[in-house]
Protein backbone atom coordinates (compact mmCIF):
# COMPACT_ATOMS: atom_id res chain seq x y z
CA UNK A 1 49.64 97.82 114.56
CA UNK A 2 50.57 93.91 114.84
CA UNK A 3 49.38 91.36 116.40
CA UNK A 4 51.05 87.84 116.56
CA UNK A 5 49.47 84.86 118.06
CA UNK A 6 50.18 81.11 117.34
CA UNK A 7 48.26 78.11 117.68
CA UNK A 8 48.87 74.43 117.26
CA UNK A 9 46.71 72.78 114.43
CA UNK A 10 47.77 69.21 113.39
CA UNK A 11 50.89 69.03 115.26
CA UNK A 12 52.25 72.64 113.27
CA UNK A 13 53.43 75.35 114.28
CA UNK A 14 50.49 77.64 112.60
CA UNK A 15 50.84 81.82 112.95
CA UNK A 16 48.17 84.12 113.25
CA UNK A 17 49.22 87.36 111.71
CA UNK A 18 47.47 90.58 111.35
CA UNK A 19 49.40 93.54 109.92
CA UNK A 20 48.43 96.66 109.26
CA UNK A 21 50.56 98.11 106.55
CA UNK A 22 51.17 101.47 106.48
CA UNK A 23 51.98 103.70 102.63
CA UNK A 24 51.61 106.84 100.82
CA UNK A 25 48.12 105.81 99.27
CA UNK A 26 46.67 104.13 102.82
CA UNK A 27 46.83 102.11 105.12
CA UNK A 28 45.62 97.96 103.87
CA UNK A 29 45.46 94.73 106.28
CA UNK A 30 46.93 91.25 105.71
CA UNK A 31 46.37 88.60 107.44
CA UNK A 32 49.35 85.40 107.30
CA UNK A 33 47.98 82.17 108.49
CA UNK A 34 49.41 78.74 108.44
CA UNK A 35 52.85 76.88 108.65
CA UNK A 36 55.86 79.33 107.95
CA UNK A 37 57.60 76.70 105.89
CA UNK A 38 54.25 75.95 103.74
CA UNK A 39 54.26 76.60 100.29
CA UNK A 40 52.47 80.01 99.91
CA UNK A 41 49.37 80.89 99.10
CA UNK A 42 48.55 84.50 97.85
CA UNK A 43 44.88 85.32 97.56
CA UNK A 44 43.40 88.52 96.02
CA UNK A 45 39.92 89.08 96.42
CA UNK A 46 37.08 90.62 94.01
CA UNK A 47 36.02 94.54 93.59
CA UNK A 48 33.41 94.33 96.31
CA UNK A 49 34.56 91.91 98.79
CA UNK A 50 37.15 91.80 101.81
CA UNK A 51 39.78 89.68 102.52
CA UNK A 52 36.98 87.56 104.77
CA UNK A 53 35.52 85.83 101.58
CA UNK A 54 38.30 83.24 101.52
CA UNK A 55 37.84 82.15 104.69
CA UNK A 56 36.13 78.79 104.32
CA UNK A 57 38.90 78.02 101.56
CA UNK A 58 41.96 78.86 103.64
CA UNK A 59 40.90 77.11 106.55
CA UNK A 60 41.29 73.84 104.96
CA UNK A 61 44.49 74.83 102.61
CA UNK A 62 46.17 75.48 106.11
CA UNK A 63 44.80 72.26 107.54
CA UNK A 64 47.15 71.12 104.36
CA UNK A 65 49.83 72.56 104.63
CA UNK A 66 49.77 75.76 102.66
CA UNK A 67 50.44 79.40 104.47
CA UNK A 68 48.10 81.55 102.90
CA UNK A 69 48.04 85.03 102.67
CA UNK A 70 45.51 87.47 101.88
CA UNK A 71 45.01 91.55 102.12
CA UNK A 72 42.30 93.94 101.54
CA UNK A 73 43.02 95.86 98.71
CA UNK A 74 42.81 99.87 98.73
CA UNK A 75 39.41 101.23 100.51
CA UNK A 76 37.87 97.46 100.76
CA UNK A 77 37.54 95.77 103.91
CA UNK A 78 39.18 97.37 106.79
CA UNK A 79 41.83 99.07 104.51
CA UNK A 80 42.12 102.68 103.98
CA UNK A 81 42.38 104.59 100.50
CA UNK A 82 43.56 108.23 99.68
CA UNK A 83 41.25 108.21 95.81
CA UNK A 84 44.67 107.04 93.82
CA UNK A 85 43.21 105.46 90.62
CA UNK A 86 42.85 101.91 91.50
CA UNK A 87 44.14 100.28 88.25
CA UNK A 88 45.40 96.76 88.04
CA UNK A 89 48.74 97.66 88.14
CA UNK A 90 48.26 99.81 91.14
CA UNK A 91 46.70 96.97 92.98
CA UNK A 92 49.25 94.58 91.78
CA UNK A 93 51.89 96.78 93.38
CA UNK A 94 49.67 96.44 96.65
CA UNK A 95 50.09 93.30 96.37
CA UNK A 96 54.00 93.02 95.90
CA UNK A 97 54.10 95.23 98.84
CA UNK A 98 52.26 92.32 100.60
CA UNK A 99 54.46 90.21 100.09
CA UNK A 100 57.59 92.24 101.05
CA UNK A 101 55.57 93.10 104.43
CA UNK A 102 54.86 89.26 105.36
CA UNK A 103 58.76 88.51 104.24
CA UNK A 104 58.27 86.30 101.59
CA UNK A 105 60.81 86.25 98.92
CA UNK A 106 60.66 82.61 97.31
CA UNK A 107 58.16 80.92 94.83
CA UNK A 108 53.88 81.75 95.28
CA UNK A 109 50.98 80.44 93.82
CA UNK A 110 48.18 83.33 93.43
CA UNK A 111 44.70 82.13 93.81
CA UNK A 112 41.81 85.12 92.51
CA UNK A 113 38.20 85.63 92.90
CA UNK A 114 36.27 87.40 90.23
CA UNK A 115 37.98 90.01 88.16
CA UNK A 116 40.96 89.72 90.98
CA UNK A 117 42.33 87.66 87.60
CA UNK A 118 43.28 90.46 85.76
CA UNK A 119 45.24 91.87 89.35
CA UNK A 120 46.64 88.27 89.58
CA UNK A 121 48.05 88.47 85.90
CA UNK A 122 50.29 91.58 86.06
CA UNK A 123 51.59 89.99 89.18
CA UNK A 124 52.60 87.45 87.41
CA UNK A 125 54.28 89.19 84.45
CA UNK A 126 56.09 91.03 87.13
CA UNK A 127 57.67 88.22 88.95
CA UNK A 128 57.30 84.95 86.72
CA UNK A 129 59.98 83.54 88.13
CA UNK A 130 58.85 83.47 91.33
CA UNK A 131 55.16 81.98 90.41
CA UNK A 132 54.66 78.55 90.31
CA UNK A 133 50.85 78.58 89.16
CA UNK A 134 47.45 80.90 89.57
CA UNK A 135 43.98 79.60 89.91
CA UNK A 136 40.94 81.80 88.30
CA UNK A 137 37.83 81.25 90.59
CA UNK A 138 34.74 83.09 89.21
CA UNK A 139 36.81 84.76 86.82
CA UNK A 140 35.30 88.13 85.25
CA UNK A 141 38.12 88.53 82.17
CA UNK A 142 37.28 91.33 79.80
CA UNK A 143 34.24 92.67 81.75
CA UNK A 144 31.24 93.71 79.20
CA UNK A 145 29.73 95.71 82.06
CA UNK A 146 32.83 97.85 82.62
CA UNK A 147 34.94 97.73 79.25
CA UNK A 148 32.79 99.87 77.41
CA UNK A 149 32.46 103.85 76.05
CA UNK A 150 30.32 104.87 78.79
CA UNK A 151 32.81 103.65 81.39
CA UNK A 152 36.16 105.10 79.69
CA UNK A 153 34.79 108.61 79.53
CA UNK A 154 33.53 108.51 82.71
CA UNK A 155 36.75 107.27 84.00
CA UNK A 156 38.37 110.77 82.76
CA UNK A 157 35.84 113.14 85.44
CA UNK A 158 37.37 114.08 88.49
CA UNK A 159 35.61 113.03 91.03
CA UNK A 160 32.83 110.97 88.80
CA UNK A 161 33.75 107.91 91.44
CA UNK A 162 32.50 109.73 94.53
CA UNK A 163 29.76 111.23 92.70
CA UNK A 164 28.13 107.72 92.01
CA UNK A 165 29.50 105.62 95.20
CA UNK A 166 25.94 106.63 96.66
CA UNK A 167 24.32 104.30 93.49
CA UNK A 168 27.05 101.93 93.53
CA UNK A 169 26.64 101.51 96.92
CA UNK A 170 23.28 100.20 96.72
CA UNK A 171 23.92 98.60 93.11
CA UNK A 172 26.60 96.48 95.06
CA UNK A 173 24.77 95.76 97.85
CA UNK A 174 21.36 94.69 96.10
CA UNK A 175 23.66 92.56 94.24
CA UNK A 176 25.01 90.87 97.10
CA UNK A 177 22.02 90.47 99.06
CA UNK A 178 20.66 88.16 95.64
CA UNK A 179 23.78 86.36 96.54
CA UNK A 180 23.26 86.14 100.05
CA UNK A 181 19.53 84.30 99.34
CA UNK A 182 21.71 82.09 96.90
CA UNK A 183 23.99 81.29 100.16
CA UNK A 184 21.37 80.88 102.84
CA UNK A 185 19.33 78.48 101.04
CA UNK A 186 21.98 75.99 100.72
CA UNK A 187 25.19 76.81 102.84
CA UNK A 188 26.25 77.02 106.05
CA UNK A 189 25.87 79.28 108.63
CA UNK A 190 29.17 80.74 108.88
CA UNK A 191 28.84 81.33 104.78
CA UNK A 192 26.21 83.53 105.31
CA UNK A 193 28.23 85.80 108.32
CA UNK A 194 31.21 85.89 106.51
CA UNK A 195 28.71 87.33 103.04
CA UNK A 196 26.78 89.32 105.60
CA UNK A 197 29.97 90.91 106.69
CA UNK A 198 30.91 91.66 103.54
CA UNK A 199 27.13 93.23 102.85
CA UNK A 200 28.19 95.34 106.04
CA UNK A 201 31.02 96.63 104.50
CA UNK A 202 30.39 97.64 101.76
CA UNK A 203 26.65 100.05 103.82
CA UNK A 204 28.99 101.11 106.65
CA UNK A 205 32.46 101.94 105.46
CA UNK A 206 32.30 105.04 103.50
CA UNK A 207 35.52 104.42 101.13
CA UNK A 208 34.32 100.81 99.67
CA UNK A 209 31.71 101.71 97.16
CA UNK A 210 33.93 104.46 96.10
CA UNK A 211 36.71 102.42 95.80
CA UNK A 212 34.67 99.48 93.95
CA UNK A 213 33.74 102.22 91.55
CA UNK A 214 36.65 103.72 91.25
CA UNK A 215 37.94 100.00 90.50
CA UNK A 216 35.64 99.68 87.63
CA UNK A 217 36.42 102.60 86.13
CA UNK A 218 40.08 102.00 85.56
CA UNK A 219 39.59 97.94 84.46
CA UNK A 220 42.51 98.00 81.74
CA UNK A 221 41.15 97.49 78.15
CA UNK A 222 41.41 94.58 75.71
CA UNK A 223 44.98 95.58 74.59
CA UNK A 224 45.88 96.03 78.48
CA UNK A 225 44.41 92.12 79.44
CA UNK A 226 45.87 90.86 75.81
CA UNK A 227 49.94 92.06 77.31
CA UNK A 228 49.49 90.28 80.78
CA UNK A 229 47.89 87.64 79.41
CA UNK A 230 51.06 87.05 76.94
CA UNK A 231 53.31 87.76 79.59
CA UNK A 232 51.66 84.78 81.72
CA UNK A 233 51.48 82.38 78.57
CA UNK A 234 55.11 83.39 77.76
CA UNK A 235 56.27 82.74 81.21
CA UNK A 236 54.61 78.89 80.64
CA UNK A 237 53.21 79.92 84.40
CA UNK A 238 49.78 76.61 84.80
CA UNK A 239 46.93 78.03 85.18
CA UNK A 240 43.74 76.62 86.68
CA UNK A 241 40.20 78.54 85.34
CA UNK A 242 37.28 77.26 88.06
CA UNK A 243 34.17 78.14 86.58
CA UNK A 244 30.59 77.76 87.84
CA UNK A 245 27.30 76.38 86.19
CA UNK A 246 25.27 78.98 87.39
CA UNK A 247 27.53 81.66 87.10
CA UNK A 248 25.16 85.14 86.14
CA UNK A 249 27.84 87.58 86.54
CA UNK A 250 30.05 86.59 83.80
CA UNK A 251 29.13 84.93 80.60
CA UNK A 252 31.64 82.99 78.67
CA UNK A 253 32.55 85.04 75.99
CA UNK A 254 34.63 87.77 78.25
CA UNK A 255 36.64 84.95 79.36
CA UNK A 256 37.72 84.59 75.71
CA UNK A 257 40.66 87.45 75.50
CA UNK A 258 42.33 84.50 78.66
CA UNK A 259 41.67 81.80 76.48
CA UNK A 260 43.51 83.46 73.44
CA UNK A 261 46.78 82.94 75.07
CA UNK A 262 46.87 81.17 78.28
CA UNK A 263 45.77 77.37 77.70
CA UNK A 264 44.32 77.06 81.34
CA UNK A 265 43.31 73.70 82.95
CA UNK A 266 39.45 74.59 83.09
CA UNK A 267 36.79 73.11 85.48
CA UNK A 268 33.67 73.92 85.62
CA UNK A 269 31.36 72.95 88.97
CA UNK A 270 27.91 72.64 88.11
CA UNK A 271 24.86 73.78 90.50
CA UNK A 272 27.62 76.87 91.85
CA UNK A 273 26.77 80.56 91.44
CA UNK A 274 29.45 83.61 91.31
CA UNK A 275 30.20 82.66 94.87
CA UNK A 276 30.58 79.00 94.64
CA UNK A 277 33.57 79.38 96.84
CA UNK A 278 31.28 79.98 99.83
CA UNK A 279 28.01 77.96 98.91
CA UNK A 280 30.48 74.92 98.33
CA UNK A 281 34.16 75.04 99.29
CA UNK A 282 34.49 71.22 99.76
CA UNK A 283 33.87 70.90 96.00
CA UNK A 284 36.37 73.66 95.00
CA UNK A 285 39.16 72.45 97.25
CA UNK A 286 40.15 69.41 95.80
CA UNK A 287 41.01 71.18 92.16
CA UNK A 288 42.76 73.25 94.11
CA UNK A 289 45.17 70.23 95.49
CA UNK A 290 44.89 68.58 92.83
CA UNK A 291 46.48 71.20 90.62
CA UNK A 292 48.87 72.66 93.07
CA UNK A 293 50.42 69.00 94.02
């Protein structure tokens, strides 16, 4: 299925693309918004969220220039997922296949939320030459919740993923629904439907907690994050770290295997909680141009 559709924002040619794209391990949508010519924007979003959560952002990176694409990766959102382990390499192949889908074949920049980082890092060590920076947002690095004994063993059980989704399911979504009160107290309205949705997909779509899980389960270990990270240092790729004041989800020290190697540009935005790119895009968005300029 795809469906084309163009508008005219700002005197622009702007496209509206949805593709559904169609491979052995399922079926994942990408949408391709903004000026064909604009430098490109690749987004790739966190464990539990769909491709939705960068709305607010993109919106205003088009309204700049930028043509940004993002996806749902494997059994998130409105993609499918056939229970392939959903390592970061995996999903960084996704993502090359993204790109190869929407035709782009010259220089990105990849922007992440959450532990999307460690997805955005292989990508980089497998095309360096083609990346001109990456920004962190919310980054999760080396995960204490997931990179532990309990996690690896369970990560060797057939079947352990779908045997849990039911308690992930509602671990994720009581976990959202604290961010959600976060959102509504101080955010707009269309923050809260686009977190909502994502609250929605994750009760009514039976492969994302499985796949969040399943996610989790296969986060590559310290000597796994330690080789992209070189790869990105040794490819002298910029990267931007955005970090929020009231971040809960990640504390600083598992953002310490990135700092090792990768001298990032890092800014932190006080008064901002794990989704700070929702409760306050106008205050992310100019580090964003800023760096990217």
């Amino acid at each position: 299925m795809f469906c084309l559709h163009s508008r005219r924002e700002q005197n622009k040619l702007c496209v509206l693309s949805f593709l559904y794209h169609e491979t052995p391990h399922g079926r994942f949508r990408i949408l391709d918004e903004g000026p064909k010519d604009g430098p490109v924007l690749l987004f790739v979003h966190g464990v539990s969220y769909p491709l939705e959560v960068f709305s607010l952002v993109v919106e205003q990176m088009i309204n700049k220039g930028f043509r940004c694409i993002r996806f749902d990766l494997y059994g998130r959102g409105d993609s499918s997922w056939n229970g392939e382990k959903l390592t970061s390499d995996f999903l960084a192949t996704q993502a090359l296949e993204v790109l190869e889908a929407t035709g782009v074949l010259d220089s990105i920049i990849v922007v992440s939320l959450s532990n999307g980082d460690l997805i955005a890092n292989v990508i980089a060590t497998r095309i360096p030459q083609r990346i001109t920076a990456m920004a962190w947002v919310a980054p999760s690095g080396l995960d204490r919740r997931t990179n532990n004994l309990l996690f690896r063993l369970a990560s060797r059980v057939p079947g352990f993923d779908a045997l849990v989704a039911p308690f992930m399911r509602w671990y994720f979504s009581s976990r959202m629904r604290r961010h959600l009160q976060a959102l509504q107290s101080r955010s707009s309205t269309e923050a809260g439907k686009i977190y909502q949705h994502s609250i929605d997909c994750m009760n009514t779509r039976k492969t994302v907690a499985r796949a969040a899980t399943n996610q989790l389960l296969h986060q590559p270990n310290s000597m796994a994050v330690e080789v992209s990270s070189v790869g990105v240092a040794a490819a002298h790729i910029p990267v931007l770290m955005i970090n929020f004041g009231s971040e809960t989800d990640t504390v600083d020290p598992d953002l310490n295997i990135l700092r090792q190697h990768i001298r990032a540009t890092e800014v932190t935005i006080d008064g901002l909680s794990h989704m700070g790119l929702l409760e306050d895009p106008a205050r992310i968005i100019p580090h964003l141009l800023l760096f990217f300029s």
